[in-house]
N, C-alpha and C. Protein backbone atom coordinates (compact mmCIF):
# COMPACT_ATOMS: atom_id res chain seq x y z
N UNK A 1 13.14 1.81 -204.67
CA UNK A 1 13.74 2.17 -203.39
C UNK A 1 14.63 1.02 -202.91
N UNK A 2 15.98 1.48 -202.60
CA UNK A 2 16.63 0.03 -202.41
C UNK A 2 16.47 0.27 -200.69
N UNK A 3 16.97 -1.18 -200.18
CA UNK A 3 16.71 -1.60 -198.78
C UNK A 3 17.86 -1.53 -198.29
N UNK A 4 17.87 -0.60 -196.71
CA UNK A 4 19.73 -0.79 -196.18
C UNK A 4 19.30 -1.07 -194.89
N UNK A 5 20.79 -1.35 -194.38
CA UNK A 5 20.62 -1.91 -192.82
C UNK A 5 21.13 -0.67 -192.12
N UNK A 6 21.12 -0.39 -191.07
CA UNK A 6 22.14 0.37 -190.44
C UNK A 6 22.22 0.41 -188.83
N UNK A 7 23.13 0.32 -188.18
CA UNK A 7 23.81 -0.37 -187.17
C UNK A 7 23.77 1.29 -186.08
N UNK A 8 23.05 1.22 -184.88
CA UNK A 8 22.76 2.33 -183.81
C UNK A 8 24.10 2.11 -182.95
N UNK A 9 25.43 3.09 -182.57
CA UNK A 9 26.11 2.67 -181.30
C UNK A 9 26.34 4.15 -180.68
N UNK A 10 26.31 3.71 -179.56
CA UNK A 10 26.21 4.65 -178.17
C UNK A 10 27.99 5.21 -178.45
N UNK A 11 28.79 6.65 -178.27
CA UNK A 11 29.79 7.11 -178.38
C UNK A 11 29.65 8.20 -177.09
N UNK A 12 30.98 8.59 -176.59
CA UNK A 12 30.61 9.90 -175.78
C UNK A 12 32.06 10.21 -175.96
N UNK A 13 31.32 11.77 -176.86
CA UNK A 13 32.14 12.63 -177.19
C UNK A 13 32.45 13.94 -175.70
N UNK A 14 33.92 14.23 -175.73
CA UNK A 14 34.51 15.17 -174.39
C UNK A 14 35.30 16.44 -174.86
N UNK A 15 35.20 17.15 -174.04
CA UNK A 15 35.90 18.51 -174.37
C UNK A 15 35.80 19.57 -173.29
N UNK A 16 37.11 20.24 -173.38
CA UNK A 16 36.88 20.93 -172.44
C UNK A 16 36.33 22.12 -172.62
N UNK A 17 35.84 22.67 -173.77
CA UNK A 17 35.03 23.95 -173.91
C UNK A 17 34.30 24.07 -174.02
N UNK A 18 33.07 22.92 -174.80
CA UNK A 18 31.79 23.31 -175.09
C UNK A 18 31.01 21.78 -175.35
N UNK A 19 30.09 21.41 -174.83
CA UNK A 19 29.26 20.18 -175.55
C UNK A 19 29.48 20.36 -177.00
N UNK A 20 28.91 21.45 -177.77
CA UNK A 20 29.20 21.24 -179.16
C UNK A 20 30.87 20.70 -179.56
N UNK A 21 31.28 21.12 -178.76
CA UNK A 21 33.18 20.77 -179.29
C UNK A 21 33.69 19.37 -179.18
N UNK A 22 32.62 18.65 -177.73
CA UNK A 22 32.91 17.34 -177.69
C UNK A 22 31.47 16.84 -178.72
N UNK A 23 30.31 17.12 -179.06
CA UNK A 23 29.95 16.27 -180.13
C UNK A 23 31.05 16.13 -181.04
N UNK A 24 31.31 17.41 -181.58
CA UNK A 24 32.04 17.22 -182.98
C UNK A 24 33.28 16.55 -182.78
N UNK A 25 34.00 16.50 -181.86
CA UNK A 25 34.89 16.01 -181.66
C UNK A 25 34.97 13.84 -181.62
N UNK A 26 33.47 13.36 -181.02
CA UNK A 26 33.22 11.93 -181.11
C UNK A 26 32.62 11.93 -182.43
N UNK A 27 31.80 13.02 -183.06
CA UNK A 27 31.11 12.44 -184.72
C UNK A 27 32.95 12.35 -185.21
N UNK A 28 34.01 13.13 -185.73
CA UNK A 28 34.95 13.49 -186.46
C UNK A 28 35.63 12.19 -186.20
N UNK A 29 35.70 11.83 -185.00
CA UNK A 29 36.52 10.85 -184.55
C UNK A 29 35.72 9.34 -185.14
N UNK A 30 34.84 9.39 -185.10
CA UNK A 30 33.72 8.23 -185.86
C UNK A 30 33.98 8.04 -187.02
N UNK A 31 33.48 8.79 -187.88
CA UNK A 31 34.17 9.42 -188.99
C UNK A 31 35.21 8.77 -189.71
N UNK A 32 36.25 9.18 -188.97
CA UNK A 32 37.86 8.26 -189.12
C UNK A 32 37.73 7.28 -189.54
N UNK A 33 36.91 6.31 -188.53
CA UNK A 33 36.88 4.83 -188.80
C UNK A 33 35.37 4.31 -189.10
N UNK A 34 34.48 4.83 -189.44
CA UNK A 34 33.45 3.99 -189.94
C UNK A 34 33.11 5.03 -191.29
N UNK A 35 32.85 4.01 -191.87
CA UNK A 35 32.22 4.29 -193.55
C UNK A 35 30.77 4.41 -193.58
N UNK A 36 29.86 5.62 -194.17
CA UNK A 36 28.52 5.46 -194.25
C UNK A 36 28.10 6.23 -192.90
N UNK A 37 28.29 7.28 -192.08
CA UNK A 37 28.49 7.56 -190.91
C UNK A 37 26.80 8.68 -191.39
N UNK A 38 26.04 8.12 -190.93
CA UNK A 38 24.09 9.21 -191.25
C UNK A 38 24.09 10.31 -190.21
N UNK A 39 23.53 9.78 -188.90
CA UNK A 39 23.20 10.35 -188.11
C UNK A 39 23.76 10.53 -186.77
N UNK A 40 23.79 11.44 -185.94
CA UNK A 40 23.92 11.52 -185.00
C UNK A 40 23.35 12.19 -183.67
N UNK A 41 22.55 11.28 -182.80
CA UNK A 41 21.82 11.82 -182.12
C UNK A 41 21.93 12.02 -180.89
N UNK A 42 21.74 13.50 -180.07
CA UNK A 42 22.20 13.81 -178.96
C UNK A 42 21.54 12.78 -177.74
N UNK A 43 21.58 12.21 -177.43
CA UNK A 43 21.37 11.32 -175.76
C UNK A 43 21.44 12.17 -174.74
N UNK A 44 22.56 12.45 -174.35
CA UNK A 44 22.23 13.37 -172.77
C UNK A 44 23.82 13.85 -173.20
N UNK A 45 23.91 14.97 -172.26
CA UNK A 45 24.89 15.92 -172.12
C UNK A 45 25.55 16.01 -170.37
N UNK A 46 26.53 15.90 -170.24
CA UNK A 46 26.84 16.14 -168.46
C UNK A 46 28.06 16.92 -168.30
N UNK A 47 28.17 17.21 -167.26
CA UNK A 47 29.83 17.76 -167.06
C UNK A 47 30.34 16.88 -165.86
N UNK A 48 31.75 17.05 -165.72
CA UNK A 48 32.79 16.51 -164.40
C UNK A 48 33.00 17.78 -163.87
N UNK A 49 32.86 17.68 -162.75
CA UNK A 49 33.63 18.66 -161.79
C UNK A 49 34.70 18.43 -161.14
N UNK A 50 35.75 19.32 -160.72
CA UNK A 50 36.53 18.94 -160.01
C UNK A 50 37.34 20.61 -159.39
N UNK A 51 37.43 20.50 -158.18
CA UNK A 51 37.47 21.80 -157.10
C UNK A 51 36.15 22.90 -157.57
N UNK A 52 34.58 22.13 -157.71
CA UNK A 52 33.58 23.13 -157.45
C UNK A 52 34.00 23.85 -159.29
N UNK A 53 34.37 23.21 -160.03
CA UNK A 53 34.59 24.49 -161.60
C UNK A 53 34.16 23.02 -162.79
N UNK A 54 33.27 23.48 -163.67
CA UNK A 54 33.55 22.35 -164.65
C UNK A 54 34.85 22.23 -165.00
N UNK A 55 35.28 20.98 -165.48
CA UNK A 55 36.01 19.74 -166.31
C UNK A 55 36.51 20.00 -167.29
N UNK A 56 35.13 19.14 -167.62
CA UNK A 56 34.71 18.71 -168.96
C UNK A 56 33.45 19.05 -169.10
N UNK A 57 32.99 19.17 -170.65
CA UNK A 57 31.40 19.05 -171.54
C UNK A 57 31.85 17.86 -171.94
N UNK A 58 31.07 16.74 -171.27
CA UNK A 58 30.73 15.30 -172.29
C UNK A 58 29.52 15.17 -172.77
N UNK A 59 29.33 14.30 -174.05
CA UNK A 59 27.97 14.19 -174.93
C UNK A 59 28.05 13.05 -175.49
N UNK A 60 27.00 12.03 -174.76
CA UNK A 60 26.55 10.86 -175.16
C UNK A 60 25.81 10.82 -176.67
N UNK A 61 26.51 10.40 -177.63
CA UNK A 61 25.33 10.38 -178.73
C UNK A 61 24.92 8.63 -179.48
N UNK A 62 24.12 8.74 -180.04
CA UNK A 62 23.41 7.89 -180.64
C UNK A 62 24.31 7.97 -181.98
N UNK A 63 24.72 6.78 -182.64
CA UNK A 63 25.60 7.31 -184.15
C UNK A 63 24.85 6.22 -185.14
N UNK A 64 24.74 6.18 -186.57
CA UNK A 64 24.40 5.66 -187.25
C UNK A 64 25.21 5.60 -188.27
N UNK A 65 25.52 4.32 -188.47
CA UNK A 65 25.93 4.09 -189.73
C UNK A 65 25.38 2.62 -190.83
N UNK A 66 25.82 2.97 -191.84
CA UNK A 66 25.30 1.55 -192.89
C UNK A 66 26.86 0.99 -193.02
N UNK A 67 25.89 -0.35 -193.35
CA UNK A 67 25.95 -1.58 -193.43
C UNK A 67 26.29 -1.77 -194.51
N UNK A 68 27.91 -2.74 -195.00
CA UNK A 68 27.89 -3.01 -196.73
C UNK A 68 27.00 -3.98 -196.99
N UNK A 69 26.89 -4.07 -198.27
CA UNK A 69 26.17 -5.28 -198.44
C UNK A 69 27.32 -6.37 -198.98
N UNK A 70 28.61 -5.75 -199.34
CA UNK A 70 29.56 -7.08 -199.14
C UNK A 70 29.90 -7.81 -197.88
């Protein structure tokens, strides 16, 4: 079994149609720029209001990725 590291950071993914649209939208965007991209775990979910109507769906997630060993 080999041994890895892997590094937890807080992201919050936005959208205006659906929490699912802004997860996928901060994992995809993660993605882009980190290599080794595991997990991603939901934290909390909220909306913005503005004139009494949602916003936005924002979604705080938990992201995981590894660590090179170079």
């Amino acid at each position: 079994m080999s041994e890895s590291v892997y590094r937890v950071t807080e992201v919050i993914g936005v959208s205006a149609d659906s929490w699912e649209q802004a997860a996928r939208n901060a994992v995809e965007t993660v993605a882009g720029s980190v290599r080794e991209l595991r997990i991603a775990e939901v934290v909390r979910q909220d909306v913005t209001i503005e004139e009494g109507k949602i916003a936005e769906f924002r979604v705080r997630l938990d992201v995981s990725f590894k660590y090179d060993k170079e």
